[in-house]
PDB file of N, CA and C in Angstrom:
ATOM      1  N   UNK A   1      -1.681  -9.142  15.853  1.00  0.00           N
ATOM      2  CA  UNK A   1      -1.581  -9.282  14.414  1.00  0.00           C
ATOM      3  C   UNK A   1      -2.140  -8.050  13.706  1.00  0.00           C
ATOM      4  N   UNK A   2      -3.371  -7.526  14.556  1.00  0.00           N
ATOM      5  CA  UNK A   2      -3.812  -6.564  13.842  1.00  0.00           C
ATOM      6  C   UNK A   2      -2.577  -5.150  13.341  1.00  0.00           C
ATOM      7  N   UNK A   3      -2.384  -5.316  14.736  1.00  0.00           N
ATOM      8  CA  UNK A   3      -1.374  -3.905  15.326  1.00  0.00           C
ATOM      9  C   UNK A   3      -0.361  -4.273  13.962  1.00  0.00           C
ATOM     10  N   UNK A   4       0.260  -5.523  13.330  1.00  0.00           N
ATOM     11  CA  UNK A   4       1.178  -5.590  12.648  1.00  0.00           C
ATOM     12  C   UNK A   4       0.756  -5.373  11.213  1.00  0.00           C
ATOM     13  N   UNK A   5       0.027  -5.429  10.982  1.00  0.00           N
ATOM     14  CA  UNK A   5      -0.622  -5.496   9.432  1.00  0.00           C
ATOM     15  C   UNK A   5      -1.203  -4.004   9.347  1.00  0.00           C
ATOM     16  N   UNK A   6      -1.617  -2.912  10.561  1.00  0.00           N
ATOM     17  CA  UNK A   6      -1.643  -1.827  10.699  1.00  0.00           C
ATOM     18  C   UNK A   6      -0.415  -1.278  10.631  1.00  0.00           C
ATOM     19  N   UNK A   7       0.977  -1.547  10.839  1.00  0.00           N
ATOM     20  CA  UNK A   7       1.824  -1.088  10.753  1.00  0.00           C
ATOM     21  C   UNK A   7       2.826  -0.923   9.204  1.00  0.00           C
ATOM     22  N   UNK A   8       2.528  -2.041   9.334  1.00  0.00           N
ATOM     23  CA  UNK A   8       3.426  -2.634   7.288  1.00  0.00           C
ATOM     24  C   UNK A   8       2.405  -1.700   6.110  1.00  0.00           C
ATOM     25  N   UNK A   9       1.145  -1.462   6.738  1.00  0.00           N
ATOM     26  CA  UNK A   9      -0.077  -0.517   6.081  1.00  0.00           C
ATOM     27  C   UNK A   9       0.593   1.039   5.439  1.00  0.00           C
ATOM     28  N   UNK A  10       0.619   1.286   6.737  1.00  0.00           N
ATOM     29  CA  UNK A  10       1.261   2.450   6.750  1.00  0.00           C
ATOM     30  C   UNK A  10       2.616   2.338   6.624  1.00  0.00           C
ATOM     31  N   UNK A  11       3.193   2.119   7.165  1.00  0.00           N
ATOM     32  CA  UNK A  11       4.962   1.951   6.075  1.00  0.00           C
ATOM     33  C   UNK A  11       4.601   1.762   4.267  1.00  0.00           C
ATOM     34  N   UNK A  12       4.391   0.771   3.965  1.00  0.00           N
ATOM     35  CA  UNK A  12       4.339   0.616   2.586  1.00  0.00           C
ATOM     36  C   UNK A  12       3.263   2.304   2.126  1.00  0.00           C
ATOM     37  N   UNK A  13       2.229   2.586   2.474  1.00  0.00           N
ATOM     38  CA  UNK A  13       1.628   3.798   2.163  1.00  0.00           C
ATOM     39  C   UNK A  13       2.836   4.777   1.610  1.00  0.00           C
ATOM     40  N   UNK A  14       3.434   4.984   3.188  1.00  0.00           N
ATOM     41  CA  UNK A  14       4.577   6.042   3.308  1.00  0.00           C
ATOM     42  C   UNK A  14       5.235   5.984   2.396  1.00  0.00           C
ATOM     43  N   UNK A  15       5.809   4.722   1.834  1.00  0.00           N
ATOM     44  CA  UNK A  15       7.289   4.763   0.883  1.00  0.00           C
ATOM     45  C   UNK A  15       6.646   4.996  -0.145  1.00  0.00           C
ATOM     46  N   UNK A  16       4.973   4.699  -1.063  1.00  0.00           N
ATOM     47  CA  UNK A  16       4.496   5.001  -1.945  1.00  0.00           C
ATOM     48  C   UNK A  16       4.118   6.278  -2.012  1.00  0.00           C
ATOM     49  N   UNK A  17       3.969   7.004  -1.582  1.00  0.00           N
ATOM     50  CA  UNK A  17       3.531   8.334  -1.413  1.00  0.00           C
ATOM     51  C   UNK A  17       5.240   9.311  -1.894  1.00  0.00           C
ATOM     52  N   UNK A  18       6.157   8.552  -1.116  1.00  0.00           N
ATOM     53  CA  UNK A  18       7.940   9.771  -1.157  1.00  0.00           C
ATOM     54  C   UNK A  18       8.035   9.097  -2.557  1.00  0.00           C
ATOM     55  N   UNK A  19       7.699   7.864  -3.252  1.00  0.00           N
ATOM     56  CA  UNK A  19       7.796   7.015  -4.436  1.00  0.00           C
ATOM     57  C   UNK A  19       6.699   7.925  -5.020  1.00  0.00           C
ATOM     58  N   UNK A  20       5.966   8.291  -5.431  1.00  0.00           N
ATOM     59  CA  UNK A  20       4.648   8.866  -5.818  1.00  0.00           C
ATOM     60  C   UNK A  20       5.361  10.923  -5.766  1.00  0.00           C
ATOM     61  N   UNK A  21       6.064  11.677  -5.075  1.00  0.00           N
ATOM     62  CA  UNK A  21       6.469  12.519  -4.942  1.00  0.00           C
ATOM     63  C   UNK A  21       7.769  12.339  -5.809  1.00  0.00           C
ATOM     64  N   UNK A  22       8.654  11.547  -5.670  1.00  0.00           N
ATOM     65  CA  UNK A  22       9.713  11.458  -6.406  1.00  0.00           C
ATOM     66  C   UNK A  22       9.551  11.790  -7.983  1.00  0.00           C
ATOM     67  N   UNK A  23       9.027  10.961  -8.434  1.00  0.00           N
ATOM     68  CA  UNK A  23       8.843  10.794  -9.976  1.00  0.00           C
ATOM     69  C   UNK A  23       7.687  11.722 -10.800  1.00  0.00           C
ATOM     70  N   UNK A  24       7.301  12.402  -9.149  1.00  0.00           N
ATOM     71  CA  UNK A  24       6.249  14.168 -10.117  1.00  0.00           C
ATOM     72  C   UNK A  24       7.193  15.263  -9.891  1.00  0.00           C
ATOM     73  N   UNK A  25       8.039  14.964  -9.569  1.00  0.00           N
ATOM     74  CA  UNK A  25       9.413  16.351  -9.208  1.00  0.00           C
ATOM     75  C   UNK A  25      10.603  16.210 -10.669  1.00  0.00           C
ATOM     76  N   UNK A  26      11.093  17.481 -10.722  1.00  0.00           N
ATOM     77  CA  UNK A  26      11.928  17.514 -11.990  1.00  0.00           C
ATOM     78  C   UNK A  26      13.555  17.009 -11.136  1.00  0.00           C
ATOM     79  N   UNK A  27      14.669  15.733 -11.123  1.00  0.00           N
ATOM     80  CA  UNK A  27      14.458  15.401 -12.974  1.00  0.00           C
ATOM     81  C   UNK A  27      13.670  14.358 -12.680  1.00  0.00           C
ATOM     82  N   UNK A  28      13.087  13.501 -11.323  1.00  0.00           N
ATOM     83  CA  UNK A  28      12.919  11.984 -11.373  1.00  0.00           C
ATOM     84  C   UNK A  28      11.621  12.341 -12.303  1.00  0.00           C
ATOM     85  N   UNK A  29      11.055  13.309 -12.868  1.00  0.00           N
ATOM     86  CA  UNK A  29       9.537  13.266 -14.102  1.00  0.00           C
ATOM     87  C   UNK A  29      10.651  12.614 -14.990  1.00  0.00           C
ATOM     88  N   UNK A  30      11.388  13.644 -15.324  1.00  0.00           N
ATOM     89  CA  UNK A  30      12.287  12.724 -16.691  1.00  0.00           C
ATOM     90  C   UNK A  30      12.769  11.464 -16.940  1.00  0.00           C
ATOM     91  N   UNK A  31      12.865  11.180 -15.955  1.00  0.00           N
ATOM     92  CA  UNK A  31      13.827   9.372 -15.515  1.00  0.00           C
ATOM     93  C   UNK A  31      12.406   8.478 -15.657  1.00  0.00           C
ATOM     94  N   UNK A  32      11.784   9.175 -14.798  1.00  0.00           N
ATOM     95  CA  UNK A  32      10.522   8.417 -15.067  1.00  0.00           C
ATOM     96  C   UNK A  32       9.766   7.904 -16.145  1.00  0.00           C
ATOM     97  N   UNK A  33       9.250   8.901 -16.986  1.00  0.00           N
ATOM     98  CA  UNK A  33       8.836   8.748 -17.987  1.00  0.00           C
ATOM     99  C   UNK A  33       9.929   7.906 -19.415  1.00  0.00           C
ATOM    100  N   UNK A  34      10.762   8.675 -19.208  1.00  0.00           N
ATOM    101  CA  UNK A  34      11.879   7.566 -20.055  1.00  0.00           C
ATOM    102  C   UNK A  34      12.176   6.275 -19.873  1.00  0.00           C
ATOM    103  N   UNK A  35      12.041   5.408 -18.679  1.00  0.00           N
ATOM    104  CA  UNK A  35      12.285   4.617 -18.111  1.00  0.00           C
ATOM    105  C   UNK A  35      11.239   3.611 -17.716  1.00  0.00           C
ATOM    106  N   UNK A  36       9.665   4.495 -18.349  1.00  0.00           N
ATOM    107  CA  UNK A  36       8.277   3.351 -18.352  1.00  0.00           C
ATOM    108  C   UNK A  36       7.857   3.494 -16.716  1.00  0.00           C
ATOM    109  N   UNK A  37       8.529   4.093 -16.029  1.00  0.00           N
ATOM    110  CA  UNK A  37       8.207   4.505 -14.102  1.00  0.00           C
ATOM    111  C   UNK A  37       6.296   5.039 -14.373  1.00  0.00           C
ATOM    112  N   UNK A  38       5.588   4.521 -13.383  1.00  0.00           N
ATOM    113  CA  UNK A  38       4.273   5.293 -13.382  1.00  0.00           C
ATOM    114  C   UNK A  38       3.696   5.326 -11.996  1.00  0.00           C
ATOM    115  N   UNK A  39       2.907   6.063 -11.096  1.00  0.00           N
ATOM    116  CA  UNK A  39       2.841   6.326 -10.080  1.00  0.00           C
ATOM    117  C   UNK A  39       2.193   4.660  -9.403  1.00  0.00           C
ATOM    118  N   UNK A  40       2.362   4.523  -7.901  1.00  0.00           N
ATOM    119  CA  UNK A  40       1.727   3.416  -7.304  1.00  0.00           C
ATOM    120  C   UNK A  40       0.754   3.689  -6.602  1.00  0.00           C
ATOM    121  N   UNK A  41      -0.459   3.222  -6.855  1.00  0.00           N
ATOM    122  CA  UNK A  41      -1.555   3.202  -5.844  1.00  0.00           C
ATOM    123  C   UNK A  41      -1.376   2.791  -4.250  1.00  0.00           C
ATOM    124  N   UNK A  42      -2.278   3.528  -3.484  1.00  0.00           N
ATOM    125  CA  UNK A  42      -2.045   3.672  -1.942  1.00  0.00           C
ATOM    126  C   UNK A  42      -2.531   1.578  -1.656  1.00  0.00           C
ATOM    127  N   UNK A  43      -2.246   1.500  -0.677  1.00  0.00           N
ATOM    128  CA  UNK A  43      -2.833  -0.108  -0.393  1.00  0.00           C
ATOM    129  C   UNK A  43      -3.971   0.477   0.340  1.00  0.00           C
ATOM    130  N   UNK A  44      -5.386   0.010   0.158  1.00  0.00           N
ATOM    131  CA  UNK A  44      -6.804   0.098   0.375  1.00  0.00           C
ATOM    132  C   UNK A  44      -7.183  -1.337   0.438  1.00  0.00           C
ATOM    133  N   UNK A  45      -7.972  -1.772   1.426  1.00  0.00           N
ATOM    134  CA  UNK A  45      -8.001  -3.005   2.067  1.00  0.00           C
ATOM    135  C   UNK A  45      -9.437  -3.291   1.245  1.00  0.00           C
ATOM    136  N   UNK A  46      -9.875  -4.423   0.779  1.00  0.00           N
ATOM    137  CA  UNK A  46     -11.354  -4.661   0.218  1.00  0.00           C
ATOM    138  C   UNK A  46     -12.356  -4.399   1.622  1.00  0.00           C
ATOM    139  N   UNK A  47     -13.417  -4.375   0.639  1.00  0.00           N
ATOM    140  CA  UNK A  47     -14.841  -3.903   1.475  1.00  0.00           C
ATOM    141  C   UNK A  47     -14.957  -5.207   2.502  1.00  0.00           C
ATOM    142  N   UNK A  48     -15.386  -5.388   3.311  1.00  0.00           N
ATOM    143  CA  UNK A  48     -15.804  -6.043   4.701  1.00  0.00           C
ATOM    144  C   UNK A  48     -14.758  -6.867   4.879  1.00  0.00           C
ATOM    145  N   UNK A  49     -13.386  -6.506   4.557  1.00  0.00           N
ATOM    146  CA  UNK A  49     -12.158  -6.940   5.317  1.00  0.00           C
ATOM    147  C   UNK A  49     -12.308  -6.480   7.365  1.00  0.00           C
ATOM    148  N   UNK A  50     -13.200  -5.665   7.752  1.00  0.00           N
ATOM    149  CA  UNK A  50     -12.991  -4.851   8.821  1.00  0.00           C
ATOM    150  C   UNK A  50     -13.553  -6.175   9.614  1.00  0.00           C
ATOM    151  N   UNK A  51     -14.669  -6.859   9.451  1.00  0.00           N
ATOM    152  CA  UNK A  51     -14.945  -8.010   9.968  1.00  0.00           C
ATOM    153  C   UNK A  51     -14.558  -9.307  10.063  1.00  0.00           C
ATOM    154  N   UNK A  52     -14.061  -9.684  11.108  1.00  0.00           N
ATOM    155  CA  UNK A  52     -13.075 -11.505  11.442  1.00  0.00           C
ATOM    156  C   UNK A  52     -14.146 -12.374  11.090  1.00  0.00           C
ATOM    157  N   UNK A  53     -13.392 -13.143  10.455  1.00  0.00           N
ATOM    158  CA  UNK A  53     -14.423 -14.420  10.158  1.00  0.00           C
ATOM    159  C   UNK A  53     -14.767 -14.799  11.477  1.00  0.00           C
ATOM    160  N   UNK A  54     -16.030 -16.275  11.142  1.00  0.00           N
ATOM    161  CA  UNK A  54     -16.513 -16.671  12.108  1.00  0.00           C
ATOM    162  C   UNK A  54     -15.513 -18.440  12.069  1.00  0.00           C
ATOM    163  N   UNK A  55     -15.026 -18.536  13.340  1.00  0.00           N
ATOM    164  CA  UNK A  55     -13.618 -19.613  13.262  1.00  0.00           C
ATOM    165  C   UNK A  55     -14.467 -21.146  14.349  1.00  0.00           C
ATOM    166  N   UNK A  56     -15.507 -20.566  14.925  1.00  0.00           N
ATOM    167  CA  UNK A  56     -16.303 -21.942  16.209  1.00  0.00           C
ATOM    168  C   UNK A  56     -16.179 -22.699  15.795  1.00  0.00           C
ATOM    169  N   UNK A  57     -16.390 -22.951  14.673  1.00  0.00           N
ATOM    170  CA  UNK A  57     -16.582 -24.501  13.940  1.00  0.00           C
ATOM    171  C   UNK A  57     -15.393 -25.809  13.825  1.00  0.00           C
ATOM    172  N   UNK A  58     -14.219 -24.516  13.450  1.00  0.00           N
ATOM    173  CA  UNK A  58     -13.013 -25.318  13.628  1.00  0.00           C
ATOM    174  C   UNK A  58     -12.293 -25.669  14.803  1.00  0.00           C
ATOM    175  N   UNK A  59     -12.504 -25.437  16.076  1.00  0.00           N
ATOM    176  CA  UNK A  59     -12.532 -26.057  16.830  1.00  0.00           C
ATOM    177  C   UNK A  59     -13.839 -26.941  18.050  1.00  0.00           C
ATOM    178  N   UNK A  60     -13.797 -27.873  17.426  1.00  0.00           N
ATOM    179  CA  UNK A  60     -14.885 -28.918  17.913  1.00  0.00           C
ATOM    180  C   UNK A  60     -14.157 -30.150  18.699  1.00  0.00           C
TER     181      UNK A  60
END
């Protein structure tokens, strides 16, 4: 699961970044701005996402 949610990470990054390049290049600046377009933030995971919950309990 990890490996998959590491993967969709970086894909979605990627397409925001050529999305993020597109619309600072001439004409997509123009389309952009006419059109209300504004850049997308990278996906950044919250703080102590890096640690798995603790799950013992639920199986008893």
């Amino acid at each position: 699961t990890e490996n998959r949610i590491n993967t969709e990470r970086n894909r979605y990054n990627g397409d925001v970044k050529a999305y993020n390049a597109h619309i600072g290049m001439i004409p997509g600046r123009f389309y952009a701005s006419w059109f209300g377009f504004t850049g997308s933030p990278y996906f950044q995971a919250e703080a102590g996402s890096e640690t798995a919950p603790v799950v013992e309990d639920l199986f008893d």
